[in-house]
N, C-alpha and C. Protein backbone atom coordinates (compact mmCIF):
# COMPACT_ATOMS: atom_id res chain seq x y z
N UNK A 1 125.79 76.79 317.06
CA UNK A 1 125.97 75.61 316.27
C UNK A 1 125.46 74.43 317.07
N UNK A 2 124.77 73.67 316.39
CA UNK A 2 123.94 72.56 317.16
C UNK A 2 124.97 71.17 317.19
N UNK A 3 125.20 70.70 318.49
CA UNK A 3 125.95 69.20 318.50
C UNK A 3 125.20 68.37 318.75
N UNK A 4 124.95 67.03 317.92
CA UNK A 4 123.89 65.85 317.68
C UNK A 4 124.77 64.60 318.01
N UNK A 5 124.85 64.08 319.10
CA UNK A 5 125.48 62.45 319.07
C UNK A 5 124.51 61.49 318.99
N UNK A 6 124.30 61.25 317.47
CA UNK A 6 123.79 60.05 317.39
C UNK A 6 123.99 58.94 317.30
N UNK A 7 125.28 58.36 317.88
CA UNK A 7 126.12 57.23 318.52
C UNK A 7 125.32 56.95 319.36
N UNK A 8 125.66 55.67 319.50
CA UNK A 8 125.35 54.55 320.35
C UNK A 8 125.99 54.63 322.08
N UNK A 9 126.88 55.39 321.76
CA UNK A 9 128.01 56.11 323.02
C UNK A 9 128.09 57.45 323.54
N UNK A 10 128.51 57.90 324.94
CA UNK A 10 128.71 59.08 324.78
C UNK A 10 129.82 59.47 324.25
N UNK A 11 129.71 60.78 324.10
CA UNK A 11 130.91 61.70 322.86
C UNK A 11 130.82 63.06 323.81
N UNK A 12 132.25 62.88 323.70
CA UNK A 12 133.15 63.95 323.99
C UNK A 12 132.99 65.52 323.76
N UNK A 13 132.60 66.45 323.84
CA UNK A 13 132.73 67.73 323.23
C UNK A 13 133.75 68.55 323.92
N UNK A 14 134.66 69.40 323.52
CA UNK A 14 135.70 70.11 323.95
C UNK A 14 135.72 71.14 323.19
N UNK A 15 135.10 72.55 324.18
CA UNK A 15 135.28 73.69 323.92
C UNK A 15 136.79 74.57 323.98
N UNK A 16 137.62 75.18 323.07
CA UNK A 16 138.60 75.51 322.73
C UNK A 16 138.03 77.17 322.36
N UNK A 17 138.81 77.55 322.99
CA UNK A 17 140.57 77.68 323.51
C UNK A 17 140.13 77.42 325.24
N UNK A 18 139.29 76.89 325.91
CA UNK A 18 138.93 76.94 327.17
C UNK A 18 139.46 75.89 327.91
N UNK A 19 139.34 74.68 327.00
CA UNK A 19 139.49 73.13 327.34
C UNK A 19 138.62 72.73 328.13
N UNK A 20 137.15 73.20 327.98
CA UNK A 20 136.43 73.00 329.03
C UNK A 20 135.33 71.29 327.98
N UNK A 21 135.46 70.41 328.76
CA UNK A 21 134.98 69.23 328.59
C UNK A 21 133.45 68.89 328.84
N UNK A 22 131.99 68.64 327.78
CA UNK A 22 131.36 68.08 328.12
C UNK A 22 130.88 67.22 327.01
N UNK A 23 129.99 66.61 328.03
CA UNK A 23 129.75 65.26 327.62
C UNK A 23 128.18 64.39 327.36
N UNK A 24 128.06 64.26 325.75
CA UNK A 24 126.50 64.55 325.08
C UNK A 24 126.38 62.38 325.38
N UNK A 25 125.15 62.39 326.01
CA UNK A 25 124.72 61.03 325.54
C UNK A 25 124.08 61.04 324.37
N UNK A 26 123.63 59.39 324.38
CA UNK A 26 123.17 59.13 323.33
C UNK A 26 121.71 59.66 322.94
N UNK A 27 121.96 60.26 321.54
CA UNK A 27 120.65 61.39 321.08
C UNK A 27 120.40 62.41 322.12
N UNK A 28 121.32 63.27 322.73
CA UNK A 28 121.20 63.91 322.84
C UNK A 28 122.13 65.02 322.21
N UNK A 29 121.65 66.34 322.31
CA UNK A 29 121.96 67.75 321.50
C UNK A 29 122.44 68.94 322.65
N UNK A 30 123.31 69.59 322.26
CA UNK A 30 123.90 70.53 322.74
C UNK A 30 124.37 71.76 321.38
N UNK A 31 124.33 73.12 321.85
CA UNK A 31 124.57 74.11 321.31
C UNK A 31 125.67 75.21 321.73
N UNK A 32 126.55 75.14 320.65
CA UNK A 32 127.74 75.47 320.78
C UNK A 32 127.46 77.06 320.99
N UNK A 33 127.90 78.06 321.22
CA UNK A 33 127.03 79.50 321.11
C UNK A 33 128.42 80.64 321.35
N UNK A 34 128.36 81.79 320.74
CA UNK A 34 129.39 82.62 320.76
C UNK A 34 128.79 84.12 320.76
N UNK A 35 129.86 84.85 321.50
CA UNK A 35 129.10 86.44 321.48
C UNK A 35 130.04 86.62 319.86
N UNK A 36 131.16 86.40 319.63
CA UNK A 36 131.56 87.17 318.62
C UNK A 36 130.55 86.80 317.30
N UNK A 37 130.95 87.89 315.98
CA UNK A 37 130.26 87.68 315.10
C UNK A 37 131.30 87.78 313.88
N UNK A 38 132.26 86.84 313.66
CA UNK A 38 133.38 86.97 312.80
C UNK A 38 132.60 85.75 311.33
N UNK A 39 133.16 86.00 310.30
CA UNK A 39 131.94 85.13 308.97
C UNK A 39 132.38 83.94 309.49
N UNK A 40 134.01 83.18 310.14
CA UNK A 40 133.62 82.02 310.47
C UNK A 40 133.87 81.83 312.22
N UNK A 41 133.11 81.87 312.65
CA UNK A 41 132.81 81.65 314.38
C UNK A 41 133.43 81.02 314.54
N UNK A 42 133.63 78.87 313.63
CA UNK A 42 133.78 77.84 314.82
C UNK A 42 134.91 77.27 313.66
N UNK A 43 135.64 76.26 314.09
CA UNK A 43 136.41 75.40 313.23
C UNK A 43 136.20 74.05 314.43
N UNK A 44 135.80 72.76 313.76
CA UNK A 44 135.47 71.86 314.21
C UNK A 44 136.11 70.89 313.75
N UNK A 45 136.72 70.14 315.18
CA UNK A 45 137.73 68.77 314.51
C UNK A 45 137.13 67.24 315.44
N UNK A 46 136.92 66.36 314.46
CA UNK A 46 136.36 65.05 315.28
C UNK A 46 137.47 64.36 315.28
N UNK A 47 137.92 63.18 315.93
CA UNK A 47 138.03 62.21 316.31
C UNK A 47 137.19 61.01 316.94
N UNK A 48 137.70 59.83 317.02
CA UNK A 48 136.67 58.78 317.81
C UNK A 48 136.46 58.88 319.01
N UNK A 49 135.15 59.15 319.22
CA UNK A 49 134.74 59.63 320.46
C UNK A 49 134.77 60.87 321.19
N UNK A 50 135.33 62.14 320.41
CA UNK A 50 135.43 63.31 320.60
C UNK A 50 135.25 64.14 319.82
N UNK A 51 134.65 65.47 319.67
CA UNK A 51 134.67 66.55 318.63
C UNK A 51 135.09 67.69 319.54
N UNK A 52 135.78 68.38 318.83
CA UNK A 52 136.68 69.64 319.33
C UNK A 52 135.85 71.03 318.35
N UNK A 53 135.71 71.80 319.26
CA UNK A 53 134.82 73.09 318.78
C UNK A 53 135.93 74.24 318.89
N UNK A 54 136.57 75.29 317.96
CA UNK A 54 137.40 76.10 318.61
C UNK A 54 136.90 77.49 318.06
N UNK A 55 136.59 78.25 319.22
CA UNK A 55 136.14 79.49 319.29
C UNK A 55 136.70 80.50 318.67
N UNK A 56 136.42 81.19 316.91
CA UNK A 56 136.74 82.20 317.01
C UNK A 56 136.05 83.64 317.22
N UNK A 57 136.98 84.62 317.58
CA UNK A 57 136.27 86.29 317.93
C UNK A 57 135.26 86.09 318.77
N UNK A 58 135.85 85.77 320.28
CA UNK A 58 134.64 85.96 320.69
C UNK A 58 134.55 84.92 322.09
N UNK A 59 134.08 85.29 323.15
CA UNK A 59 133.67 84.30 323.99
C UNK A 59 132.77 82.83 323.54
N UNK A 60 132.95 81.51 323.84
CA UNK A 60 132.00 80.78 323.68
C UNK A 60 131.62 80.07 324.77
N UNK A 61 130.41 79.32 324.86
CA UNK A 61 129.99 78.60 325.92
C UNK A 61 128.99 77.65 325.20
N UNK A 62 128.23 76.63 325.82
CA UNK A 62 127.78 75.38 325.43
C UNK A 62 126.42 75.35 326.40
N UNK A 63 125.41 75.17 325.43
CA UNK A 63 123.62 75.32 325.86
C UNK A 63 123.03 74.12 325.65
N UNK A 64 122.21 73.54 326.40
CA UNK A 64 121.40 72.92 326.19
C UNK A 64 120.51 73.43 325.51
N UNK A 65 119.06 72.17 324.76
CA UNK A 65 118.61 72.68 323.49
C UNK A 65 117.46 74.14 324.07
N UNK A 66 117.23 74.19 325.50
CA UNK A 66 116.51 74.70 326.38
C UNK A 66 116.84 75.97 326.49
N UNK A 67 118.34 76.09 326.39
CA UNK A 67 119.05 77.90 326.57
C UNK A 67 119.51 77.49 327.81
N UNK A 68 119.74 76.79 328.49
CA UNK A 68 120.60 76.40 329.65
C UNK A 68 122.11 76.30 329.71
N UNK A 69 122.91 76.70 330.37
CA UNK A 69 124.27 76.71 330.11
C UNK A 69 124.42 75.69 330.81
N UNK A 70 125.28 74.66 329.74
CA UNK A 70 125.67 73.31 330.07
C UNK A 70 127.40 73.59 331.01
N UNK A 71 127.35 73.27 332.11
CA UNK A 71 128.58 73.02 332.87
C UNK A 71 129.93 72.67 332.26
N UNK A 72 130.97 72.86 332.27
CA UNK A 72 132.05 71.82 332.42
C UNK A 72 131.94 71.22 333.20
N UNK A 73 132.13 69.27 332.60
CA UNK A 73 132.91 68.32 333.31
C UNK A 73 130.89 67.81 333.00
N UNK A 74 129.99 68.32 332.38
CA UNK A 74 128.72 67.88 332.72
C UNK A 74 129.29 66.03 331.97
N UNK A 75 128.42 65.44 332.60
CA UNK A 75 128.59 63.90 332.46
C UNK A 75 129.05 63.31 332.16
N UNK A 76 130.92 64.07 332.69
CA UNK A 76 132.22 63.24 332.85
C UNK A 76 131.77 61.64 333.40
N UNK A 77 132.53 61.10 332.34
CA UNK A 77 132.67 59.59 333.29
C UNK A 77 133.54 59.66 334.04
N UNK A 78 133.58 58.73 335.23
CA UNK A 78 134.79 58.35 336.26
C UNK A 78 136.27 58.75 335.29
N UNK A 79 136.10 57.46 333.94
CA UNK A 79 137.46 57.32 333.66
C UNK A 79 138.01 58.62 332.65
N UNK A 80 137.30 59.56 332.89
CA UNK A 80 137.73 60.50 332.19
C UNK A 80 138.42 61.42 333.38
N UNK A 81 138.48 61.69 334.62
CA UNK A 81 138.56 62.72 335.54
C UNK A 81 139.99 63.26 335.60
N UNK A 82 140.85 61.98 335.30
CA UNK A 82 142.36 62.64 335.65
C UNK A 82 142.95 63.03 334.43
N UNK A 83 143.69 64.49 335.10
CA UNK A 83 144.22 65.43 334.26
C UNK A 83 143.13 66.54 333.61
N UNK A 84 141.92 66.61 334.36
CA UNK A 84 141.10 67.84 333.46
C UNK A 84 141.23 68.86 334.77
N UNK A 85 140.52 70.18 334.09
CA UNK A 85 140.44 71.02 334.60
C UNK A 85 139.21 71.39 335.95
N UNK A 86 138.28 70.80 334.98
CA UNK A 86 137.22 70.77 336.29
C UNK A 86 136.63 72.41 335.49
N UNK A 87 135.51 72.66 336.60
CA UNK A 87 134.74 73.76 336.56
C UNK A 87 135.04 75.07 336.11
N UNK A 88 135.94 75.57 336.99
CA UNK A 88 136.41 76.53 337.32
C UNK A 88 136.82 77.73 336.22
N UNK A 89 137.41 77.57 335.04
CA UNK A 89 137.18 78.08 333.90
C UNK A 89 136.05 78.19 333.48
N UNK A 90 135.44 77.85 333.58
CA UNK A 90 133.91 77.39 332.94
C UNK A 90 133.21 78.86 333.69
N UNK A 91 133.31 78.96 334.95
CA UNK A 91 132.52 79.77 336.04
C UNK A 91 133.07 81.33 335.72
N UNK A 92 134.75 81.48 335.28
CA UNK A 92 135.44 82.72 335.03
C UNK A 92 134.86 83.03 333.84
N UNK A 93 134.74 82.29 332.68
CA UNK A 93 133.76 82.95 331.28
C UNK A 93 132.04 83.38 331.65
N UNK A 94 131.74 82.76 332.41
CA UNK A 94 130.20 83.04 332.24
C UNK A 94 130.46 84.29 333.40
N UNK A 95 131.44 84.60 334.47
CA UNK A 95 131.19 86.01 335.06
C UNK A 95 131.40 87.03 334.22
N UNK A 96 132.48 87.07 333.32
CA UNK A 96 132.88 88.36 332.20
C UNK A 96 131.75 88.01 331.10
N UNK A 97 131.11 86.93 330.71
CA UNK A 97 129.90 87.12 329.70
C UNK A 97 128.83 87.66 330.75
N UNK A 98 128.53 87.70 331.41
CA UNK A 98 127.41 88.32 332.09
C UNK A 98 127.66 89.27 332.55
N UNK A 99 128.98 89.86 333.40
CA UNK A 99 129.30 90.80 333.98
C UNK A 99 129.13 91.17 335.21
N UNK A 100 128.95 89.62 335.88
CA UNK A 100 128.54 89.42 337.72
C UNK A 100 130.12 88.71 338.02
N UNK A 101 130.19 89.18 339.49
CA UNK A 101 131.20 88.80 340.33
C UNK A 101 131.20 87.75 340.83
């Protein structure tokens, strides 16, 4: 599923059930992506300044438009840092989607 912020601001994206946080500037695109194949994959909830993606059946992770796997925490602002998780979830899904240690 393709994410488009065409705000004037950056926007929030939050991958669920992971809570893993990144963060689209302006006109830029990110791709939401899942191994499962259930008829509905995603359920998507906005708010101001945030959209929430929640994964069903299935691992998900977040691509640039390139096929690049976009990080957690990618272009956290400062005032976003306290109380997140950071990386580290982010690094445990992509070893069991790939199947490296």
């Amino acid at each position: 599923m393709r994410v488009h912020n065409d705000s004037g601001r950056r926007l929030e994206l939050i991958l669920e059930p992971y809570g893993s946080d990144h963060w689209l500037m302006p006109g830029e695109t990110f791709v939401v992506v899942t191994d499962g194949s259930p008829a509905e994959p995603f359920q998507v909830d906005c708010a101001a300044g945030s959209m929430t993606v929640h994964v069903h059946g299935g691992m998900g992770w977040v691509e640039d438009t390139d096929g690049n796997e976009v990080e957690c925490a990618h272009q956290r602002p400062p005032a976003a840092e306290s109380g997140r998780r950071g990386g580290a979830f982010g690094r445990v899904v992509r070893r069991l989607r790939t199947g490296s240690s």
